[in-house]
Protein backbone atom coordinates (compact mmCIF):
# COMPACT_ATOMS: atom_id res chain seq x y z
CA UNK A 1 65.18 77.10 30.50
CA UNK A 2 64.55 75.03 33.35
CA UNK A 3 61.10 74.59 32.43
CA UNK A 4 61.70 73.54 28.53
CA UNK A 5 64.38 70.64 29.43
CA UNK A 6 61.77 69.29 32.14
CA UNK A 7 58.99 69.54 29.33
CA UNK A 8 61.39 67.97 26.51
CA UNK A 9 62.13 65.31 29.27
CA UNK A 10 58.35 64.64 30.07
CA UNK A 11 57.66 64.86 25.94
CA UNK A 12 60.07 62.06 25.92
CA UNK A 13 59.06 59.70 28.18
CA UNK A 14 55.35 59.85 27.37
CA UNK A 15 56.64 59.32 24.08
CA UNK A 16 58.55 56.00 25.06
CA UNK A 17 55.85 54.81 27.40
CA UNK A 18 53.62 54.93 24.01
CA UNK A 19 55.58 53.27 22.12
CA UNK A 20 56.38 50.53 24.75
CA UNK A 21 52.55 50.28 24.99
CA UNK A 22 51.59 49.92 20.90
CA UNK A 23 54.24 47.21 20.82
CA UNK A 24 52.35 45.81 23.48
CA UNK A 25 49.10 45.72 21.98
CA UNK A 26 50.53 44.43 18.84
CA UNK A 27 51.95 41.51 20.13
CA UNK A 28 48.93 40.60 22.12
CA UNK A 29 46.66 41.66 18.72
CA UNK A 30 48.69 39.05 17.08
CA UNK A 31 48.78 36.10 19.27
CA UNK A 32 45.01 36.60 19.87
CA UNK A 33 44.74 36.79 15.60
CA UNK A 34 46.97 33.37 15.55
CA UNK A 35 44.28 32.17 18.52
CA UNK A 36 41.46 32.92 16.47
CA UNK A 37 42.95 31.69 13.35
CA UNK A 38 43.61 28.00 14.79
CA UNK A 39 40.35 27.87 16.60
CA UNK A 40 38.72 28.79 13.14
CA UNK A 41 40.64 26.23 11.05
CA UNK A 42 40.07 23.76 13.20
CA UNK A 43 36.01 24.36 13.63
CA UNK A 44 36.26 24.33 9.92
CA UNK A 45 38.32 21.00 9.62
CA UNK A 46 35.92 19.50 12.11
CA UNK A 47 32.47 20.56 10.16
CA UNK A 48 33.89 19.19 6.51
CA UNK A 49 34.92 15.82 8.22
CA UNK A 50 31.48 15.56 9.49
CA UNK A 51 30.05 16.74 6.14
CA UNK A 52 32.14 13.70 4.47
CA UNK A 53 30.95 11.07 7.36
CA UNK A 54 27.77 11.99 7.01
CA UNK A 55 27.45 11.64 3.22
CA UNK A 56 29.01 8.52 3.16
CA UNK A 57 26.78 6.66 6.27
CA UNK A 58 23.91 8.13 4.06
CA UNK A 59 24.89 6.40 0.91
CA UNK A 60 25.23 3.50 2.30
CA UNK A 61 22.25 3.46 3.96
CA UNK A 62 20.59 3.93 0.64
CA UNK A 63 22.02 1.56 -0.60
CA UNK A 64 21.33 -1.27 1.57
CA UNK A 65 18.81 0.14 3.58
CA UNK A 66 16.57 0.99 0.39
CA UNK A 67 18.01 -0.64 -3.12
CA UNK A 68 18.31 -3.98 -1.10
CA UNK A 69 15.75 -4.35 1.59
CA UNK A 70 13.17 -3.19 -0.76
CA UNK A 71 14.34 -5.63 -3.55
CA UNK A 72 14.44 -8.84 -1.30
CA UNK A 73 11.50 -7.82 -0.06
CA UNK A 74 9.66 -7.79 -3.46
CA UNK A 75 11.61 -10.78 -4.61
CA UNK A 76 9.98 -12.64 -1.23
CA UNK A 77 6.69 -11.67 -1.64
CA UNK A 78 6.97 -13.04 -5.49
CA UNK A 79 8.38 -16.67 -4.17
CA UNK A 80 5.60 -16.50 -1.19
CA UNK A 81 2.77 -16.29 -4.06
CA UNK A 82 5.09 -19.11 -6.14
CA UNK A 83 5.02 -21.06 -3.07
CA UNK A 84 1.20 -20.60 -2.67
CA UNK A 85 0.23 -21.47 -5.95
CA UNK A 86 2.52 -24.51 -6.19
CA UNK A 87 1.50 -25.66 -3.00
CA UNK A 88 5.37 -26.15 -2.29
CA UNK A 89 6.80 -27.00 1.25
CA UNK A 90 8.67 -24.84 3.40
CA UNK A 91 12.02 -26.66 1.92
CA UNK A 92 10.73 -26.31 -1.65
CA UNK A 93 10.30 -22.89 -1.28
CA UNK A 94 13.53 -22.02 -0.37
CA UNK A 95 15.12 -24.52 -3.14
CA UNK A 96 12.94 -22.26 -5.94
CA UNK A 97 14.33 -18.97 -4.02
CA UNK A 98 17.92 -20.30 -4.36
CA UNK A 99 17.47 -21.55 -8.30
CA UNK A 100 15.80 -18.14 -9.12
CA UNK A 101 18.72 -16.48 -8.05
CA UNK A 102 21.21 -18.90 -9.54
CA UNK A 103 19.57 -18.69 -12.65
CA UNK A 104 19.48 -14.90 -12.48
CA UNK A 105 23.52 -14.65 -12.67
CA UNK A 106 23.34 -16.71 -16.27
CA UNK A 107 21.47 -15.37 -17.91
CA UNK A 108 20.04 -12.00 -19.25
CA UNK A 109 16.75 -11.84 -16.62
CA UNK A 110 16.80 -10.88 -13.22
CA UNK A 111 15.61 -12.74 -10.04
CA UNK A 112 12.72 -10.50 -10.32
CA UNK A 113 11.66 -11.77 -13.67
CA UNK A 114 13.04 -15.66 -13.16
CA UNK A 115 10.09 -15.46 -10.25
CA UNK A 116 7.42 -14.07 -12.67
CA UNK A 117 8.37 -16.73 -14.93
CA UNK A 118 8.08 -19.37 -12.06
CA UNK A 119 4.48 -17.73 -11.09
CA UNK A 120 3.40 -18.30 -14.12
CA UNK A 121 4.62 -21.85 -14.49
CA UNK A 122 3.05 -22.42 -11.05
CA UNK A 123 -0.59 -21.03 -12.22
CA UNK A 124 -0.46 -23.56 -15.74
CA UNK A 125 -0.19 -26.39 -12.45
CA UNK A 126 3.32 -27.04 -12.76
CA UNK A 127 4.83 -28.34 -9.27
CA UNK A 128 7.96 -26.99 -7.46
CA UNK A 129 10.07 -29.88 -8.93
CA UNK A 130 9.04 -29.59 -12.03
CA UNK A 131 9.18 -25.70 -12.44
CA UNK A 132 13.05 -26.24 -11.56
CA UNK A 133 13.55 -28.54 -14.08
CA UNK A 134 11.55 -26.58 -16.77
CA UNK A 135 12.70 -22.84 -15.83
CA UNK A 136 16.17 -23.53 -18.03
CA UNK A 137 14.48 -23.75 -21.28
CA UNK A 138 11.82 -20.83 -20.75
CA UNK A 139 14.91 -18.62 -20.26
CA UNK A 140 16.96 -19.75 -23.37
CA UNK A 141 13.39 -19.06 -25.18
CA UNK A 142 12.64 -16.03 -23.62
CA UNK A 143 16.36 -14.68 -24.49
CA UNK A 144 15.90 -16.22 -28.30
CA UNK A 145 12.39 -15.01 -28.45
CA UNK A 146 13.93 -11.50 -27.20
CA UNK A 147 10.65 -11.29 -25.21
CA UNK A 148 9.85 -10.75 -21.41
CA UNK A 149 10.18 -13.88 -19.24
CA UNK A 150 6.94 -13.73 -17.78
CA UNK A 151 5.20 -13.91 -21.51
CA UNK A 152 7.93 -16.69 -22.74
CA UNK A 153 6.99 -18.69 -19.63
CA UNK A 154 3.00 -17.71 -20.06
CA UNK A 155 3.03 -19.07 -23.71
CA UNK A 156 5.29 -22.23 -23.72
CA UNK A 157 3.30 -23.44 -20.40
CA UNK A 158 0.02 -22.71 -22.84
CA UNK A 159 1.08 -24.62 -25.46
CA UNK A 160 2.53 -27.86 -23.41
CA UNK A 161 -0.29 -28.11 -21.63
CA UNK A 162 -2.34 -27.19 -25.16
CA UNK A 163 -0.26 -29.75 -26.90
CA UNK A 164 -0.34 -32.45 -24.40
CA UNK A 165 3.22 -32.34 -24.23
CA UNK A 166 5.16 -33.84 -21.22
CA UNK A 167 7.19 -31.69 -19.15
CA UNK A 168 10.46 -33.73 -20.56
CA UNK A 169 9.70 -32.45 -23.97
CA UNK A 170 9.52 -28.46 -23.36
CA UNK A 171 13.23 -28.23 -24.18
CA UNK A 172 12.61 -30.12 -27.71
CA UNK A 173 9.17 -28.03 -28.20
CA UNK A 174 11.01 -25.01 -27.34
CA UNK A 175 13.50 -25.70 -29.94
CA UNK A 176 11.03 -26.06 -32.87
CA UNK A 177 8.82 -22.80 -31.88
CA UNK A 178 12.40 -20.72 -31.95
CA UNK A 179 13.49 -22.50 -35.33
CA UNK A 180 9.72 -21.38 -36.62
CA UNK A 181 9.77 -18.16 -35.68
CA UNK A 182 13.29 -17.97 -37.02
CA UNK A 183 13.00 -18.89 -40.47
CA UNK A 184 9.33 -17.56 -41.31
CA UNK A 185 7.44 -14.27 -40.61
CA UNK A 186 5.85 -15.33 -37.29
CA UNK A 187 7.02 -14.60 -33.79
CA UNK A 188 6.69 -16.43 -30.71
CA UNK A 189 3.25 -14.37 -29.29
CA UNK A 190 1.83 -15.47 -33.30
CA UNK A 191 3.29 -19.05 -32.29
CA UNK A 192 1.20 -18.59 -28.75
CA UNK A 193 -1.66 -17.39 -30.46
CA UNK A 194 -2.11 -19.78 -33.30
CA UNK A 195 -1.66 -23.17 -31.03
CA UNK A 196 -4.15 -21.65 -28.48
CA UNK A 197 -6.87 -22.32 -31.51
CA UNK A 198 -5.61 -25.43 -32.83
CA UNK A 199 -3.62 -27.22 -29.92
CA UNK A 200 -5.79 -29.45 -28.36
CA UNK A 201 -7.82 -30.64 -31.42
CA UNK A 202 -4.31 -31.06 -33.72
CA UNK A 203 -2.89 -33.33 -30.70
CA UNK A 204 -6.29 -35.19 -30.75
CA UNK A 205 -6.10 -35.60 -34.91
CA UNK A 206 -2.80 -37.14 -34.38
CA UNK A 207 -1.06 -33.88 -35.99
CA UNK A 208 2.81 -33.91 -34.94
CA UNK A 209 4.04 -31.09 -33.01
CA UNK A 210 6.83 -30.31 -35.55
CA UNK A 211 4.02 -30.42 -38.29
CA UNK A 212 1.69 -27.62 -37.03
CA UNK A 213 4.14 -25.67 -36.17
CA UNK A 214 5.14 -25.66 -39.47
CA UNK A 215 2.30 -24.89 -41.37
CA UNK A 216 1.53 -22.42 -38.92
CA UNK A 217 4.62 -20.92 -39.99
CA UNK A 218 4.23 -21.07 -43.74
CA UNK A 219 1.08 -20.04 -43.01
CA UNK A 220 2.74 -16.61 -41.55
CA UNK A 221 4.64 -16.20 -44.81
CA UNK A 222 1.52 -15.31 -46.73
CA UNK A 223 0.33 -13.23 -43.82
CA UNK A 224 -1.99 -15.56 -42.46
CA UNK A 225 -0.40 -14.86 -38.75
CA UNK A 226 -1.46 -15.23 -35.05
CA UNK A 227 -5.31 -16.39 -34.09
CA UNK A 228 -6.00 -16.41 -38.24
CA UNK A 229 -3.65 -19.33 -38.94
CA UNK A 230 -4.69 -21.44 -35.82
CA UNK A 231 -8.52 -21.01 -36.71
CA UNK A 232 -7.92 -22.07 -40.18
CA UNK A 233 -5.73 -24.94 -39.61
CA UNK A 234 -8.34 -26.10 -36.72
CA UNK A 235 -11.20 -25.86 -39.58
CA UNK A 236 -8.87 -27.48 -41.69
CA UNK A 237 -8.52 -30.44 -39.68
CA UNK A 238 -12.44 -30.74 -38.98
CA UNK A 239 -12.97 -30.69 -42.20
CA UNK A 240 -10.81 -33.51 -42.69
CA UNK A 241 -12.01 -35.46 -39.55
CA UNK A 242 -15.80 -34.93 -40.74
CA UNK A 243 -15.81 -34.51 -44.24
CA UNK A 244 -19.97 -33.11 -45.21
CA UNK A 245 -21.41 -34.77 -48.42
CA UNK A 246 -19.88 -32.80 -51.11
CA UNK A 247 -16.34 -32.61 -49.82
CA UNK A 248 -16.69 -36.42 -49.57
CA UNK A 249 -17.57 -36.19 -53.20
CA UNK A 250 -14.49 -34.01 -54.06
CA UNK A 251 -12.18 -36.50 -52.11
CA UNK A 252 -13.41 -39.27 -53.88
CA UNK A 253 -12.99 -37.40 -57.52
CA UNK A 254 -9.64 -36.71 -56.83
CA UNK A 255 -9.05 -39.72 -55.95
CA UNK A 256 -8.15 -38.42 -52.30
CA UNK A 257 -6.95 -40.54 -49.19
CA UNK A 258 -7.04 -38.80 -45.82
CA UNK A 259 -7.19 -41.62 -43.10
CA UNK A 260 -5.08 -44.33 -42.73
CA UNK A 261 -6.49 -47.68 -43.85
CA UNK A 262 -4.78 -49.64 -40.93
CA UNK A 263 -5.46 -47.03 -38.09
CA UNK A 264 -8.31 -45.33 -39.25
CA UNK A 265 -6.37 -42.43 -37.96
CA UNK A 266 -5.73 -38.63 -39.89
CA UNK A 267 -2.93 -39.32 -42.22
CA UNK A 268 -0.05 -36.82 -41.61
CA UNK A 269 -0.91 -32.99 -43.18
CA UNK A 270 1.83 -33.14 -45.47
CA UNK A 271 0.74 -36.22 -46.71
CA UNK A 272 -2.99 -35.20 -47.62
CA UNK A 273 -1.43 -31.67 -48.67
CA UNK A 274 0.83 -33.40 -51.64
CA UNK A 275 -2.16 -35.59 -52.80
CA UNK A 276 -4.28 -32.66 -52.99
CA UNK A 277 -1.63 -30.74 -55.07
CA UNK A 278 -0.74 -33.36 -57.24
CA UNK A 279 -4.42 -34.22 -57.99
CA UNK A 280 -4.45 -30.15 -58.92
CA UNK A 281 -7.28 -29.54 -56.52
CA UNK A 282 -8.99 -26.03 -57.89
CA UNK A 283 -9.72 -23.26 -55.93
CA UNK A 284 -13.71 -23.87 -55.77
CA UNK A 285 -12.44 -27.46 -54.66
CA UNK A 286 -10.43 -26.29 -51.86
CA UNK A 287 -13.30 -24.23 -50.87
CA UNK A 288 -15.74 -27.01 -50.78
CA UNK A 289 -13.21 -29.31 -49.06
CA UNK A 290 -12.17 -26.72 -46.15
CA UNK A 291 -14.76 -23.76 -46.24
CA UNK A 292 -14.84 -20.21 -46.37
CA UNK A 293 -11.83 -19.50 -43.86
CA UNK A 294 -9.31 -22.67 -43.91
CA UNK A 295 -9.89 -22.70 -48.19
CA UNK A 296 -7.62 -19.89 -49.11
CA UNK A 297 -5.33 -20.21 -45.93
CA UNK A 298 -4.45 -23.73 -47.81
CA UNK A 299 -4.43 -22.97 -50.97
CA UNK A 300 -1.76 -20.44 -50.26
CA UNK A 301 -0.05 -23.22 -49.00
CA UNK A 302 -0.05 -25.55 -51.48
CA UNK A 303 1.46 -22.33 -53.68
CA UNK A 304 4.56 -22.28 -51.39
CA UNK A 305 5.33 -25.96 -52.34
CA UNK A 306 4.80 -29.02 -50.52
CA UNK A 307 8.46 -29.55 -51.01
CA UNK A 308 9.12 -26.64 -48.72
CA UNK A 309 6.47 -27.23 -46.64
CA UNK A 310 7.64 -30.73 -46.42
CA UNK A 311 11.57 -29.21 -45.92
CA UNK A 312 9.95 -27.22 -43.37
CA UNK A 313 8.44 -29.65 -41.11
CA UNK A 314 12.31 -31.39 -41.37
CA UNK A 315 14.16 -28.24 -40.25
CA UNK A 316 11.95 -28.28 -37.26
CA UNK A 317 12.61 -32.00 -36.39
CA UNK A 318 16.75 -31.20 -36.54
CA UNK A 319 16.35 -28.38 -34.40
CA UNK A 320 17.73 -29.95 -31.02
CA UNK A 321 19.70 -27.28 -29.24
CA UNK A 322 19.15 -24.12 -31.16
CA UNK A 323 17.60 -22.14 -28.26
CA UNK A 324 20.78 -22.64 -26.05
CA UNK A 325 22.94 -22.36 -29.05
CA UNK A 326 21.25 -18.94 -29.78
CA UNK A 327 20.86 -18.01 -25.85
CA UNK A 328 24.72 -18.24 -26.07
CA UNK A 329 25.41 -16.64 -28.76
CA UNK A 330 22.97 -13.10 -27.50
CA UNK A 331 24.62 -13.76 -23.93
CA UNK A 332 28.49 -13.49 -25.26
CA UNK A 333 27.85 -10.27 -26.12
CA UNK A 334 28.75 -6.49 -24.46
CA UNK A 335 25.77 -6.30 -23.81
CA UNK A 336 24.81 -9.57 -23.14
CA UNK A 337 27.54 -10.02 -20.57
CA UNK A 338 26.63 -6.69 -19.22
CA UNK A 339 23.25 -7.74 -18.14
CA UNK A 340 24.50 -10.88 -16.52
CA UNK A 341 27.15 -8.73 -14.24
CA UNK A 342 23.99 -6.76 -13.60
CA UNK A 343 22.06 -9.48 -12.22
CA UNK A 344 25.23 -11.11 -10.36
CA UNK A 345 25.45 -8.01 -8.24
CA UNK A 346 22.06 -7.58 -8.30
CA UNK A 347 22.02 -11.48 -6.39
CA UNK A 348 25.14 -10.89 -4.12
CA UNK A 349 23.23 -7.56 -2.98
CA UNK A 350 19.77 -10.00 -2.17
CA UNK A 351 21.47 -12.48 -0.61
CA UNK A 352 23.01 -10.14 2.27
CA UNK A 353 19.64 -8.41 2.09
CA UNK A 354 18.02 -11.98 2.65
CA UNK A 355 20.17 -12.88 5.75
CA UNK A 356 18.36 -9.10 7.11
CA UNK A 357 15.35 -9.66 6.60
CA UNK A 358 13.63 -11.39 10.01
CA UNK A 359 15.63 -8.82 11.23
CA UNK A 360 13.91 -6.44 9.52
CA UNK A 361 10.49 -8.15 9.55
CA UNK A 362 10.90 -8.42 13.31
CA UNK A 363 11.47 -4.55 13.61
CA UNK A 364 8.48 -4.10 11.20
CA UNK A 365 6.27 -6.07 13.24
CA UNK A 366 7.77 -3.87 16.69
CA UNK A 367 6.49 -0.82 14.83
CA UNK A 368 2.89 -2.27 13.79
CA UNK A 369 2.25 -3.20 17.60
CA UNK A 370 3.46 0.09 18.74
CA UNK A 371 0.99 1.81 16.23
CA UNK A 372 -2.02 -0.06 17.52
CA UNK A 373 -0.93 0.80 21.03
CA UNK A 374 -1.25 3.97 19.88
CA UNK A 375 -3.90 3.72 17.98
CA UNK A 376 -6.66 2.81 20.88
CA UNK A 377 -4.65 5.74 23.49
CA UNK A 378 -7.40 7.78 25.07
CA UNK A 379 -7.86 11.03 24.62
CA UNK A 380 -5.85 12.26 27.39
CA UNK A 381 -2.51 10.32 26.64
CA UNK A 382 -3.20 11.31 22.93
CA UNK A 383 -3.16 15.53 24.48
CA UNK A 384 0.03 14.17 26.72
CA UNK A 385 2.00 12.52 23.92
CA UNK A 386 1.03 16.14 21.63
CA UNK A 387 3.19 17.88 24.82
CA UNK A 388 5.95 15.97 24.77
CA UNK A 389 6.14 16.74 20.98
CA UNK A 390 6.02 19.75 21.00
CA UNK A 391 8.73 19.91 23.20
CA UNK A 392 11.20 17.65 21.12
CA UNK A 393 10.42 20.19 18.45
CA UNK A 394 11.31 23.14 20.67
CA UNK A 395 14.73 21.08 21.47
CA UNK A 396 15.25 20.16 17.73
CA UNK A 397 14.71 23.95 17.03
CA UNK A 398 16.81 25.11 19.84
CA UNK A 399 19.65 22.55 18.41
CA UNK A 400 19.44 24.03 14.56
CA UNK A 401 19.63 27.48 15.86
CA UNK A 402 22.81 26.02 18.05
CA UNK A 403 24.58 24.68 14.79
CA UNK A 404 23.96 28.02 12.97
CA UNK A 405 25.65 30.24 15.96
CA UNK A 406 28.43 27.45 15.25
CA UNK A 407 28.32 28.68 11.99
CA UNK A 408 28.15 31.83 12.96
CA UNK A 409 31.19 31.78 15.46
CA UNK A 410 33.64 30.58 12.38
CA UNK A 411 31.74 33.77 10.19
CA UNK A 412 32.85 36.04 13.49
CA UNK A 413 36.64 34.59 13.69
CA UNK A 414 37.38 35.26 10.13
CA UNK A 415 35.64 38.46 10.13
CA UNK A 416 38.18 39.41 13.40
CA UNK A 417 40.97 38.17 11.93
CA UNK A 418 40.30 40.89 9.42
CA UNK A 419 39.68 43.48 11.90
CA UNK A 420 43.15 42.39 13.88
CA UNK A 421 45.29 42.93 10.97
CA UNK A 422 43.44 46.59 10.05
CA UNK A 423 44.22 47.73 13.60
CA UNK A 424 47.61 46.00 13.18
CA UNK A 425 48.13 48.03 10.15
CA UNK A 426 46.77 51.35 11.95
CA UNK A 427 48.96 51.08 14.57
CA UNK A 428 52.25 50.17 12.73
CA UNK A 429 51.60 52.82 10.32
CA UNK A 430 50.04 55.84 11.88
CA UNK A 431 50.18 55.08 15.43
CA UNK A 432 53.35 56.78 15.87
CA UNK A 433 50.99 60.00 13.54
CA UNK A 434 48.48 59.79 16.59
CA UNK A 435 50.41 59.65 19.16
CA UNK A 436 52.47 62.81 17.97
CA UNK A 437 48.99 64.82 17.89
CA UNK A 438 47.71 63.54 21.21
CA UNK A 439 51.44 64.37 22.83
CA UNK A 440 50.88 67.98 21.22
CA UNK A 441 47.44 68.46 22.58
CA UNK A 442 48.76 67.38 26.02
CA UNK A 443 51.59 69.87 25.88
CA UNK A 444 49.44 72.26 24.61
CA UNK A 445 47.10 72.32 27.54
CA UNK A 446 49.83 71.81 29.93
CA UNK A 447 51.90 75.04 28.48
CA UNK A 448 48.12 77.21 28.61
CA UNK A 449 47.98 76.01 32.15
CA UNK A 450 51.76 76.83 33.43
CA UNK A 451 53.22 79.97 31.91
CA UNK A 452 50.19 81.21 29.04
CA UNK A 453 48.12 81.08 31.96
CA UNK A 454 50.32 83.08 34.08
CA UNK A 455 51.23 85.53 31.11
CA UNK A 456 47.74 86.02 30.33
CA UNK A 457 46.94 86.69 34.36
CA UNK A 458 49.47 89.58 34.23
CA UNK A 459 48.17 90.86 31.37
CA UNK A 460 44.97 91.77 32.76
């Protein structure tokens, strides 16, 4: 009896000793689980804030670094070749700079295109001064001539200098070639094309401005458009200016008048036009007075009406201030005002970008003497410089493979955290289910040892 109570008493004991040890554990399970857990949070914390650092230093180094260095850089290169061509001073250059980018933030065309516009200016001879003073109009035709400023700038410099037109008197020209191409079937380029034929030898006839461009025009109605209606009116006007034998004789039927009798000079188009028309000059008269080419081109003017014609040439003469007037009126719209908030930013952006650049230029230049330094290296420091490469790779490498195990660790601590709370589990739910069969095993072995063992000794 002895025996059982000391064997209940041991049973006990080892059974309290257990149970004092799984609480234990469980408590130091948990605080190591609440460890991990904080570590892990805070690893994670750490690795998005650097996600969202880094994301935001990179777009902002895109967007100065590249949108803005790159664009000044373009836009100076543009004014350097503006600069050459103009043979401006250092001072002039950076008054065209500034005006291209004022101009850019009023109107529809960026400081890109302003400087196209000026290069172009620049190659018809035009000085710095004067491409300042002129750049103003070539945008309000450009924007009415909804056309690229680099062509708006190429053709009204074209037919100025064509013309023999004074710098003073682009914004009036400009305002008859947009109310032409606004109230006939012609365009500007048809306007560009037409004067290149005829410019120079209507400004030596004593032709008015207003007045070719209005029979160019009309011309454009019948379909008689672009190089067609400028090499027609110019045979037109030789015709006139040297009549040959039988045109002289169909002037003087018709009773004809084509110079004045005071100057000698061409007597205005419209003029000869309305005799020619009221005489009822045929078509085989037409043909013998202009030729082959300018004969039907004006005998499909005469059909229009000299009245119109004549209305024409007036419409052209009241045009003062349509460009601007229509410049305004495309501008003030969504889109319109759109583009110029475009091109405001786009300037704010340039000019920061500007105040960089001999900064940049100056690291640029660092980097082209350290690559012909490198560039004339002998062999051996060439084999030296391969080494040390090599071994900034190996470092790189060994630092990705570092930020992976850091990856890594967080994978581990969630993946323990799991593990803690299945042992947790085990032990709160079955450990007491283990510890009952590993009690009974001991007993077991202890009874076979003590009294089985004895009984089973007697036995044999």
């Amino acid at each position: 009896m002895s025996v059982v109570q000391d064997l209940v008493y041991r049973i006990g004991a080892t059974n309290e000793d257990l149970k004092s040890t799984v609480r234990d554990s469980q408590q130091s399970i948990r605080g190591l689980m609440s460890t991990v857990e904080r570590s892990s949070q805070t690893l994670a914390q750490w690795g998005r804030r650097v996600a969202r650092t880094g994301s935001v230093l990179t777009g902002i180094a895109v967007a100065i670094g590249k949108t803005s260095i790159d664009a000044a850089s373009t836009f100076e290169k543009q004014m350097r070749r503006v600069q050459a061509v103009s043979q401006a001073t250092a001072s002039e250059y950076r008054e065209l700079s500034a005006a291209a980018l004022d101009l850019s933030t009023k109107t529809e065309h960026s400081a890109m295109a302003v400087a196209e516009g000026m290069n172009f200016m620049a190659m018809a001879g035009f000085k710095a001064n004067e491409i300042m003073e002129a750049m103003p109009s070539v945008l309000q035709l450009a924007t009415a001539g909804v056309m690229d400023l680099g062509t708006a700038a190429d053709i009204t410099t074209n037919i100025l200098t064509g013309y023999g037109l004074e710098l003073s008197e682009l914004a009036r020209a400009n305002d008859i070639l947009v109310s032409a191409m606004t109230g006939a079937n012609v365009d500007l380029q048809m306007l560009g094309a037409s004067f290149k034929f005829v410019g120079p030898l209507a400004r030596s006839a004593g032709v008015a401005f207003e007045e070719a461009a209005a029979i160019i025009a009309m011309l454009g109605n019948a379909g008689i458009q672009g190089s067609m209606a400028g090499t027609a009116l110019r045979g037109a006007i030789t015709r006139l200016l040297n009549p040959t034998k039988q045109a002289q004789e169909v002037l003087t039927r018709l009773g004809i008048t084509v110079r004045d009798v005071n100057t000698n000079q061409l007597l205005p188009m419209v003029d000869i036009l309305r005799q020619l028309e009221e005489a009822g000059a045929s078509a085989s008269d037409m043909m013998i007075l202009f030729g082959e080419r300018a004969g039907p081109a004006l005998t499909s003017l005469i059909g229009q009406g000299i009245d119109n014609l004549e209305k024409y040439v007036e419409r052209l003469r009241d045009s003062e201030g349509l460009a601007a007037k229509i410049e305004a009126q495309l501008l003030n719209t969504a889109e319109g005002q759109r583009a110029v908030l475009r091109n405001t930013a786009s300037a704010i952006r340039q000019t920061f970008a500007n105040d960089l650049l001999p900064y940049y230029r100056t690291f640029i230049f660092y980097l082209q003497g350290v690559a012909d330094r490198l560039r004339q290296l002998e062999p051996e420091q060439r084999i030296q410089i391969i080494r040390l490469g090599a071994m900034a790779a190996g470092i790189a490498g060994l630092i990705t493979v570092l930020g992976v195990l850091a990856l890594g660790v967080s994978g581990v601590a969630n993946a323990f955290l799991s593990l803690g709370g299945a042992i947790t589990f085990m032990m709160s739910v079955k450990g007491l289910a283990i510890a009952g069969i590993i009690l009974g095993v001991g007993l077991l072995k202890k009874a076979w040892d003590s009294d089985f063992g004895g009984i089973k000794t007697k036995t044999e």
